[in-house]
PDB file of N, CA and C in Angstrom:
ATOM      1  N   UNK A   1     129.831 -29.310  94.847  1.00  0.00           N
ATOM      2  CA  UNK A   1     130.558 -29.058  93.617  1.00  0.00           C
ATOM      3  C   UNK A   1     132.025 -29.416  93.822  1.00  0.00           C
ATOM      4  N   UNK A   2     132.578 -30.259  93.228  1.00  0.00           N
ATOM      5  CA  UNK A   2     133.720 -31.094  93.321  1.00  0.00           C
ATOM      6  C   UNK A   2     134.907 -30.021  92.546  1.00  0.00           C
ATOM      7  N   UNK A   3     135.668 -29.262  92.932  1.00  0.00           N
ATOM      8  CA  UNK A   3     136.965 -28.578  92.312  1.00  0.00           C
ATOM      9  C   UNK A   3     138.214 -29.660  91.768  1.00  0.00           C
ATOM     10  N   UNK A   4     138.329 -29.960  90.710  1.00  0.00           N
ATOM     11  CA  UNK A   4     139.422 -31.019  89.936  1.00  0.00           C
ATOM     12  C   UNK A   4     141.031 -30.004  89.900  1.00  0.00           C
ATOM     13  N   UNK A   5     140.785 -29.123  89.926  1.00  0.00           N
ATOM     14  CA  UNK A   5     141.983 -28.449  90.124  1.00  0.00           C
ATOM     15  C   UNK A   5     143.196 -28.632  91.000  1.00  0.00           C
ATOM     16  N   UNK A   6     144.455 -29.068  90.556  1.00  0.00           N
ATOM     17  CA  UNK A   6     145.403 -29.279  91.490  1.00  0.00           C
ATOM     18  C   UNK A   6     146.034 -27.962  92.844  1.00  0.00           C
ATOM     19  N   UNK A   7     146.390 -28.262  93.481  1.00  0.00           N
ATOM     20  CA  UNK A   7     146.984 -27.454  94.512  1.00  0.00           C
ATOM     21  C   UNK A   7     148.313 -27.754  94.905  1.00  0.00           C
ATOM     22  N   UNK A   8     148.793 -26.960  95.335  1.00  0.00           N
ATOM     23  CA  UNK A   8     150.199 -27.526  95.631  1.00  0.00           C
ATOM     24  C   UNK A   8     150.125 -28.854  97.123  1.00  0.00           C
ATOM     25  N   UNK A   9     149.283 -28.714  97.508  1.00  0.00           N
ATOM     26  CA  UNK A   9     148.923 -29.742  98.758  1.00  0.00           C
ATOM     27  C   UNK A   9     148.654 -31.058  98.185  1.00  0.00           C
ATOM     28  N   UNK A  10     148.319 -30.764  96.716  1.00  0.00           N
ATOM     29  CA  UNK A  10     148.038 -32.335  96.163  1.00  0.00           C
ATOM     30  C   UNK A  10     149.165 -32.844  95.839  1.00  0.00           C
ATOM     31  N   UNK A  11     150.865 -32.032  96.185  1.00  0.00           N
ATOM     32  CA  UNK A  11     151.972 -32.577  95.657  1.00  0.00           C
ATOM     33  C   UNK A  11     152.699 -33.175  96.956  1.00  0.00           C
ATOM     34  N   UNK A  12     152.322 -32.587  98.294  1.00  0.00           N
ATOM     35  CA  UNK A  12     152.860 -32.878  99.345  1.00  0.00           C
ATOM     36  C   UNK A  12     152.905 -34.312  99.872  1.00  0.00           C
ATOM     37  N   UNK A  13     153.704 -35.271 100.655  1.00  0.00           N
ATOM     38  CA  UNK A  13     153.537 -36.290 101.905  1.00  0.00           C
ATOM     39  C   UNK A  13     152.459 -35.778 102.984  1.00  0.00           C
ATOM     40  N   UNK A  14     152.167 -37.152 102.818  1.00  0.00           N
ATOM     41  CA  UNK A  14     151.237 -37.325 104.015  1.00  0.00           C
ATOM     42  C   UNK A  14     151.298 -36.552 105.078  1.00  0.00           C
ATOM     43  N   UNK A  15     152.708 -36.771 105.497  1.00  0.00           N
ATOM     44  CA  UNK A  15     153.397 -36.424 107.084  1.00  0.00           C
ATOM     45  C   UNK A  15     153.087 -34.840 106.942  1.00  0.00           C
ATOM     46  N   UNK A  16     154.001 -34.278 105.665  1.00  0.00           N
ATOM     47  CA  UNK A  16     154.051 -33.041 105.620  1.00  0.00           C
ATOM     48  C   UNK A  16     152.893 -32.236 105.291  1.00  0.00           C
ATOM     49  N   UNK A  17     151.613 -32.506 105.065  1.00  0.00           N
ATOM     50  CA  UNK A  17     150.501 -32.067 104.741  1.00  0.00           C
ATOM     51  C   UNK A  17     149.315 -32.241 106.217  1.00  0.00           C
ATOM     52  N   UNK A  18     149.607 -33.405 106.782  1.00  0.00           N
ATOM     53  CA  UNK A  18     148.984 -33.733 107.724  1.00  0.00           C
ATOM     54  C   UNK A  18     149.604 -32.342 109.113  1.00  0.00           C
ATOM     55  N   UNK A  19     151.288 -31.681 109.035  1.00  0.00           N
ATOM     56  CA  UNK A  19     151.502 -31.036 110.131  1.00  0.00           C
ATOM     57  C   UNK A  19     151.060 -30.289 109.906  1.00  0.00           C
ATOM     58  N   UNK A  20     151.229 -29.599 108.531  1.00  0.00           N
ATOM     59  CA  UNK A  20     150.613 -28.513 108.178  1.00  0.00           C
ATOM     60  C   UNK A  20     148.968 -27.855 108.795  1.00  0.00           C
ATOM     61  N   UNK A  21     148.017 -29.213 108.381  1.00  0.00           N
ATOM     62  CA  UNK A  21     146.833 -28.990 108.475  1.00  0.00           C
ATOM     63  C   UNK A  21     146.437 -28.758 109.970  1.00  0.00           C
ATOM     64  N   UNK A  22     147.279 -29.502 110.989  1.00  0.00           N
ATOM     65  CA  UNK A  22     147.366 -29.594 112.659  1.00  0.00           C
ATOM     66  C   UNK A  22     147.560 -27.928 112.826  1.00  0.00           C
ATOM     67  N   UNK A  23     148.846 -27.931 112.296  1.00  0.00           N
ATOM     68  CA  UNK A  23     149.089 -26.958 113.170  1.00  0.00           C
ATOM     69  C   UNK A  23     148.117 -25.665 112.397  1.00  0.00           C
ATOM     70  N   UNK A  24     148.159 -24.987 111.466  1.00  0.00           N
ATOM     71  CA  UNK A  24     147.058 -24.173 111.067  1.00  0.00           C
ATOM     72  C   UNK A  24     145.939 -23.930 111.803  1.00  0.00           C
ATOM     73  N   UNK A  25     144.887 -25.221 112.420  1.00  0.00           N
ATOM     74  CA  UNK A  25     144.021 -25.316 112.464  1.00  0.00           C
ATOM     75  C   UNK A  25     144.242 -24.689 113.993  1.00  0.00           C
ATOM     76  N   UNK A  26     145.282 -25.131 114.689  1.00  0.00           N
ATOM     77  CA  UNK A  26     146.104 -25.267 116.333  1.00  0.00           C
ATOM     78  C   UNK A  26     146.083 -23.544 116.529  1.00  0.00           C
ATOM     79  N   UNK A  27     146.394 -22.883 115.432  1.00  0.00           N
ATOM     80  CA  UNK A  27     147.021 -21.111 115.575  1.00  0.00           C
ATOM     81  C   UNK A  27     145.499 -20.338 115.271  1.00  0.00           C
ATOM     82  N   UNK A  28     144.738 -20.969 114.133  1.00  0.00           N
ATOM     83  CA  UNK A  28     143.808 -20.168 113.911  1.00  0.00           C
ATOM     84  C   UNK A  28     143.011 -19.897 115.156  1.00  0.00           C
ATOM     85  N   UNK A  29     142.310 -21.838 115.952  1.00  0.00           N
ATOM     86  CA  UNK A  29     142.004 -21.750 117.293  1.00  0.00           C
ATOM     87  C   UNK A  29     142.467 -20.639 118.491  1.00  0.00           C
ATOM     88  N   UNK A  30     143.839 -20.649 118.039  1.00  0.00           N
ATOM     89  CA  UNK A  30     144.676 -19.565 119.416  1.00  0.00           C
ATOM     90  C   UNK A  30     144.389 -18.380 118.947  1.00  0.00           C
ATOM     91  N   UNK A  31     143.872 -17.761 117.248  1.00  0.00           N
ATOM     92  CA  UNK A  31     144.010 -16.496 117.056  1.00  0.00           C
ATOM     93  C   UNK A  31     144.968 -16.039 116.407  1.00  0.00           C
ATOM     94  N   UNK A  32     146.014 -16.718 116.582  1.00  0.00           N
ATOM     95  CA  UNK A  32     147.745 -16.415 115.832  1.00  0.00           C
ATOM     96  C   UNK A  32     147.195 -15.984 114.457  1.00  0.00           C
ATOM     97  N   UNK A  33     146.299 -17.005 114.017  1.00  0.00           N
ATOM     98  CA  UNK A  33     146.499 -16.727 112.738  1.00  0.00           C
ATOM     99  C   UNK A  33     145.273 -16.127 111.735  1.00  0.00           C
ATOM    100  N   UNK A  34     144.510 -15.424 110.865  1.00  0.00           N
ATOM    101  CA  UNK A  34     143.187 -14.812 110.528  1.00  0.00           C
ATOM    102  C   UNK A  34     142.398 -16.073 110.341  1.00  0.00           C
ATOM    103  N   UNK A  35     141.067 -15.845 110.363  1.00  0.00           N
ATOM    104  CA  UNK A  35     140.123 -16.773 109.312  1.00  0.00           C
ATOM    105  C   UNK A  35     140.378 -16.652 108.161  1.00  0.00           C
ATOM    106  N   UNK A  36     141.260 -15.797 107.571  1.00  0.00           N
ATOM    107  CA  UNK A  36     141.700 -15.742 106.322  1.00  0.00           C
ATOM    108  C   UNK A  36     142.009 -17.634 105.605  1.00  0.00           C
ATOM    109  N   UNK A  37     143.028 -18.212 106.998  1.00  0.00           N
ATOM    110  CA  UNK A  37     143.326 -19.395 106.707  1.00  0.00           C
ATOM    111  C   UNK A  37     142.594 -20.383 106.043  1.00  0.00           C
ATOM    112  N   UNK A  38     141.369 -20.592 106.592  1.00  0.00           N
ATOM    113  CA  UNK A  38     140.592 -21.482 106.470  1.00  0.00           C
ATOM    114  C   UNK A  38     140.353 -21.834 104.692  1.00  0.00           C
ATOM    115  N   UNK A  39     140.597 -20.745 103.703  1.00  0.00           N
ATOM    116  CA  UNK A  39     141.010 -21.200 102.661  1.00  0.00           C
ATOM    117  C   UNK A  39     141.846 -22.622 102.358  1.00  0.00           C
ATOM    118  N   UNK A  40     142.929 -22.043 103.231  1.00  0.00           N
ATOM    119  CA  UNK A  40     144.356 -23.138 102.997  1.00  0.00           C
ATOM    120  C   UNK A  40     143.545 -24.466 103.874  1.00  0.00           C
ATOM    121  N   UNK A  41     142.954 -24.158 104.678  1.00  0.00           N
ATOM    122  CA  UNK A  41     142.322 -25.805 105.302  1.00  0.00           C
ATOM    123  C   UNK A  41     141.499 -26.160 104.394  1.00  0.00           C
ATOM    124  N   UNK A  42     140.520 -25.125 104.076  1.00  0.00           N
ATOM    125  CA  UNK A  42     139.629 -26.443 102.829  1.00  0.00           C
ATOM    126  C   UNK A  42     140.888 -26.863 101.830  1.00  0.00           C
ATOM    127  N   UNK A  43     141.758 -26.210 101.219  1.00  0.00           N
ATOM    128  CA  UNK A  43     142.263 -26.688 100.416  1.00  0.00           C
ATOM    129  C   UNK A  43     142.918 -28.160 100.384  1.00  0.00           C
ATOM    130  N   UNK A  44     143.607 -28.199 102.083  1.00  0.00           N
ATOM    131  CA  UNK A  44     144.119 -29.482 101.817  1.00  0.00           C
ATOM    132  C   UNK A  44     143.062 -30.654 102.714  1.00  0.00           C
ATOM    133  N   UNK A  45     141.541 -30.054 103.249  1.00  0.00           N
ATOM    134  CA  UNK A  45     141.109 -30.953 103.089  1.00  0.00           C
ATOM    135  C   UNK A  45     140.366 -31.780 101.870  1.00  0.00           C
ATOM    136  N   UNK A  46     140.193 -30.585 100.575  1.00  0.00           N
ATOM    137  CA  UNK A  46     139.944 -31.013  99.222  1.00  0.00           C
ATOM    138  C   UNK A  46     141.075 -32.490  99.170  1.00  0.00           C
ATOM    139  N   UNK A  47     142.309 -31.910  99.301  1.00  0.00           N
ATOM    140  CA  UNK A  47     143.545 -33.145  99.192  1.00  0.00           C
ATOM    141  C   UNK A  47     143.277 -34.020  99.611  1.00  0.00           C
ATOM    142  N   UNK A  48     142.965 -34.203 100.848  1.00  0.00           N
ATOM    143  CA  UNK A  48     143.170 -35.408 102.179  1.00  0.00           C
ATOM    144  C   UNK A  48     141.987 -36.322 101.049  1.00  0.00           C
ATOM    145  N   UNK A  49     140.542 -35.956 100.773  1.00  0.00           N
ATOM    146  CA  UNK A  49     139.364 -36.297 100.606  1.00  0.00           C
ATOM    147  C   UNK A  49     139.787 -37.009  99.393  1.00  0.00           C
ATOM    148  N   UNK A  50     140.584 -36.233  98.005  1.00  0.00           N
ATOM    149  CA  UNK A  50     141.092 -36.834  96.999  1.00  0.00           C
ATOM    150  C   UNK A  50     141.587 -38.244  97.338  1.00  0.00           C
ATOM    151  N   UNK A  51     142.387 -38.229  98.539  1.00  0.00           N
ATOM    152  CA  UNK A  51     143.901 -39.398  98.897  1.00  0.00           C
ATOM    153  C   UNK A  51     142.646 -40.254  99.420  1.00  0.00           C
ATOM    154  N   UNK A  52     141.377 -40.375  99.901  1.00  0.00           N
ATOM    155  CA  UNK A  52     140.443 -41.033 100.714  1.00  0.00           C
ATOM    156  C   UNK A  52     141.194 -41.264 102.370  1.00  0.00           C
ATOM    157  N   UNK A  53     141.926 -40.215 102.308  1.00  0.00           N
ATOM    158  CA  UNK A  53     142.216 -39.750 103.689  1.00  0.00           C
ATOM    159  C   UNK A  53     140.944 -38.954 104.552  1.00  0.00           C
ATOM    160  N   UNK A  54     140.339 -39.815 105.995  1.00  0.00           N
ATOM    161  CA  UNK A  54     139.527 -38.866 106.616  1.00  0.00           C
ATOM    162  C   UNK A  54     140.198 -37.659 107.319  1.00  0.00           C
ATOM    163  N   UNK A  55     139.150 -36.427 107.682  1.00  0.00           N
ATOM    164  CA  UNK A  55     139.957 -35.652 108.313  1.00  0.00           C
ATOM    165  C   UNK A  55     140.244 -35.697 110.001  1.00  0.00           C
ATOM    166  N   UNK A  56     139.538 -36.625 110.470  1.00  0.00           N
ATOM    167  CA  UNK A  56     140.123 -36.904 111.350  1.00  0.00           C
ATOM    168  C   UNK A  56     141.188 -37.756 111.874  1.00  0.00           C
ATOM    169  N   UNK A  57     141.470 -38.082 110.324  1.00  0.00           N
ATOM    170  CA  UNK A  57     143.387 -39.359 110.765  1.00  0.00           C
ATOM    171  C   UNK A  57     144.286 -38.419 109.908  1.00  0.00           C
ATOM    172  N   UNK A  58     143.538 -37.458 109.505  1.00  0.00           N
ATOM    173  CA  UNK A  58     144.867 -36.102 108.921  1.00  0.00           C
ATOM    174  C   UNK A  58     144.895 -35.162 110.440  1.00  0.00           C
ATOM    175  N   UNK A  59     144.388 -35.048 110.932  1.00  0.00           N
ATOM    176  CA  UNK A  59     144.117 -34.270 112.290  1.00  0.00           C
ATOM    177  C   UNK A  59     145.167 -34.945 113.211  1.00  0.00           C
ATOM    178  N   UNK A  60     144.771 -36.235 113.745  1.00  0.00           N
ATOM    179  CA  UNK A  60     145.589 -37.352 114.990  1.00  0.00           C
ATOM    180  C   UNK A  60     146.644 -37.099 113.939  1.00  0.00           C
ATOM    181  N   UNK A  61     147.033 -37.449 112.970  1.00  0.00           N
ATOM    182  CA  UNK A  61     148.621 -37.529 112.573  1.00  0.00           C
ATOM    183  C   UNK A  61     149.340 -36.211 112.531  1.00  0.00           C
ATOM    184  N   UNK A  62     148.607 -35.375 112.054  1.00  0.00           N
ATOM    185  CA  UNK A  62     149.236 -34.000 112.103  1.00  0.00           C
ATOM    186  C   UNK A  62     150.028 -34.001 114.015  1.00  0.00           C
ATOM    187  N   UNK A  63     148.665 -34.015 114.303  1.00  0.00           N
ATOM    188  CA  UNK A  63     148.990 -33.666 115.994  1.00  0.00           C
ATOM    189  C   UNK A  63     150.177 -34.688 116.512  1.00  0.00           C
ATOM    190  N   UNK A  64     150.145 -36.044 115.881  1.00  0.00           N
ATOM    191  CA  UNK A  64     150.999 -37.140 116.511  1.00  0.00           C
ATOM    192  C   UNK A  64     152.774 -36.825 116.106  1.00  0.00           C
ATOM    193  N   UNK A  65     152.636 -35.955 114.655  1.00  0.00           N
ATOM    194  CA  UNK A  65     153.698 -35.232 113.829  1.00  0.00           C
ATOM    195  C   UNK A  65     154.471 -34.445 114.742  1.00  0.00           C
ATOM    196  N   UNK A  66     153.710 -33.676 114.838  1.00  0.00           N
ATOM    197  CA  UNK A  66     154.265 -32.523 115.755  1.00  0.00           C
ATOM    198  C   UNK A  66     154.675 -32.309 116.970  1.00  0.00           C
ATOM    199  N   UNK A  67     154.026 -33.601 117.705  1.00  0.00           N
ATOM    200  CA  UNK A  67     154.450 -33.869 118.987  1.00  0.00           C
ATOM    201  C   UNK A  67     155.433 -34.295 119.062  1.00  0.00           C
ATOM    202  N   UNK A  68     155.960 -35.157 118.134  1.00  0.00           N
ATOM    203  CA  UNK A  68     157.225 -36.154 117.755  1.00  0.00           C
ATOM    204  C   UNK A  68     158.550 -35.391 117.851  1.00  0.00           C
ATOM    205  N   UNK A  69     158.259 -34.272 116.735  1.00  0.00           N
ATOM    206  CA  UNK A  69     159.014 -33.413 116.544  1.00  0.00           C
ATOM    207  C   UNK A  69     159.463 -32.446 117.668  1.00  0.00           C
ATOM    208  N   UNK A  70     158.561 -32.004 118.236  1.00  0.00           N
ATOM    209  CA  UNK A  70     158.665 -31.066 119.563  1.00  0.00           C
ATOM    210  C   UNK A  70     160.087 -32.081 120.484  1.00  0.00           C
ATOM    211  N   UNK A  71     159.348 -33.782 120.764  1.00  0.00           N
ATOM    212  CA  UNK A  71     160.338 -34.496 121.337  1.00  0.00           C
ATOM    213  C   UNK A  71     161.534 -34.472 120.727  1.00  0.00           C
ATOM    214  N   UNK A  72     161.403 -34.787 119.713  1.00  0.00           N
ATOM    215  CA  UNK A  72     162.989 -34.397 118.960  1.00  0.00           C
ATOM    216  C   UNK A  72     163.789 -33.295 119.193  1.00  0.00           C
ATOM    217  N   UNK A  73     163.334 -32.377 119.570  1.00  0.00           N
ATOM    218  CA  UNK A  73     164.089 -31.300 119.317  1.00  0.00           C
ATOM    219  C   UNK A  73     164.517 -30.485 120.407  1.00  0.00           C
ATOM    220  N   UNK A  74     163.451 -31.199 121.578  1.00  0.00           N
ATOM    221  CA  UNK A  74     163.548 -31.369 122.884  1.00  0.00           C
ATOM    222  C   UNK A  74     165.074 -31.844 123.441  1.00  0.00           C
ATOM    223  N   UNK A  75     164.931 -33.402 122.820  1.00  0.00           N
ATOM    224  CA  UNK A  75     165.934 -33.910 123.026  1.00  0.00           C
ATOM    225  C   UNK A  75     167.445 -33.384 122.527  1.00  0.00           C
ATOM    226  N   UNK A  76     167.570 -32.926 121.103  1.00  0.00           N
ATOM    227  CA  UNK A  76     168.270 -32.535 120.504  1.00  0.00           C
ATOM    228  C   UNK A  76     168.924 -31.549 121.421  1.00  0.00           C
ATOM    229  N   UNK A  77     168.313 -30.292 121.785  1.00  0.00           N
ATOM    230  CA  UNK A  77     168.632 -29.311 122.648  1.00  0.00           C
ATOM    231  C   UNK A  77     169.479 -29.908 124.375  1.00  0.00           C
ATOM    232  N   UNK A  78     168.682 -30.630 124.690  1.00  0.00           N
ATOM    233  CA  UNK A  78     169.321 -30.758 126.234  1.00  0.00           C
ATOM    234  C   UNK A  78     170.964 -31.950 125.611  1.00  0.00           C
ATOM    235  N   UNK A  79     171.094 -32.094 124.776  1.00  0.00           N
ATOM    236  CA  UNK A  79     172.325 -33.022 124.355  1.00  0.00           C
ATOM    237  C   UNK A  79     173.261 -32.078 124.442  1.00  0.00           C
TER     238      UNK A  79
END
């Protein structure tokens, strides 16, 4: 059963929807966060599926996102 209903994930970037979905998925795994979540993951995999984004190149980018960022900020700090 296909939900046509917008979400706010259907308004987001790629980039910014893709960290989102990484990291969520990254905390629930650790526990950080309830199964409550898993709402918010179907939701923006409803999105990804809309965009004919698979979820496994929303997954690698999320993860490739965040790693980036970690370096960034890495770097940022020891400057």
């Amino acid at each position: 059963m296909e939900n046509n209903k917008s979400s706010l994930y259907d308004e987001l970037p790629l980039e910014l929807l893709a960290g989102f979905y990484y990291e969520i998925n990254k905390n629930i795994e650790k526990g950080i966060l309830s199964g409550a979540m898993y709402h918010e993951i179907r939701l923006m995999e409803q999105t990804a599926l809309k965009r004919g984004i698979s979820l496994e190149y929303l997954h690698d980018t999320g993860s490739r996102i965040i790693e980036d960022e970690k370096l960034l900020r890495g770097t940022t700090m020891q400057q």
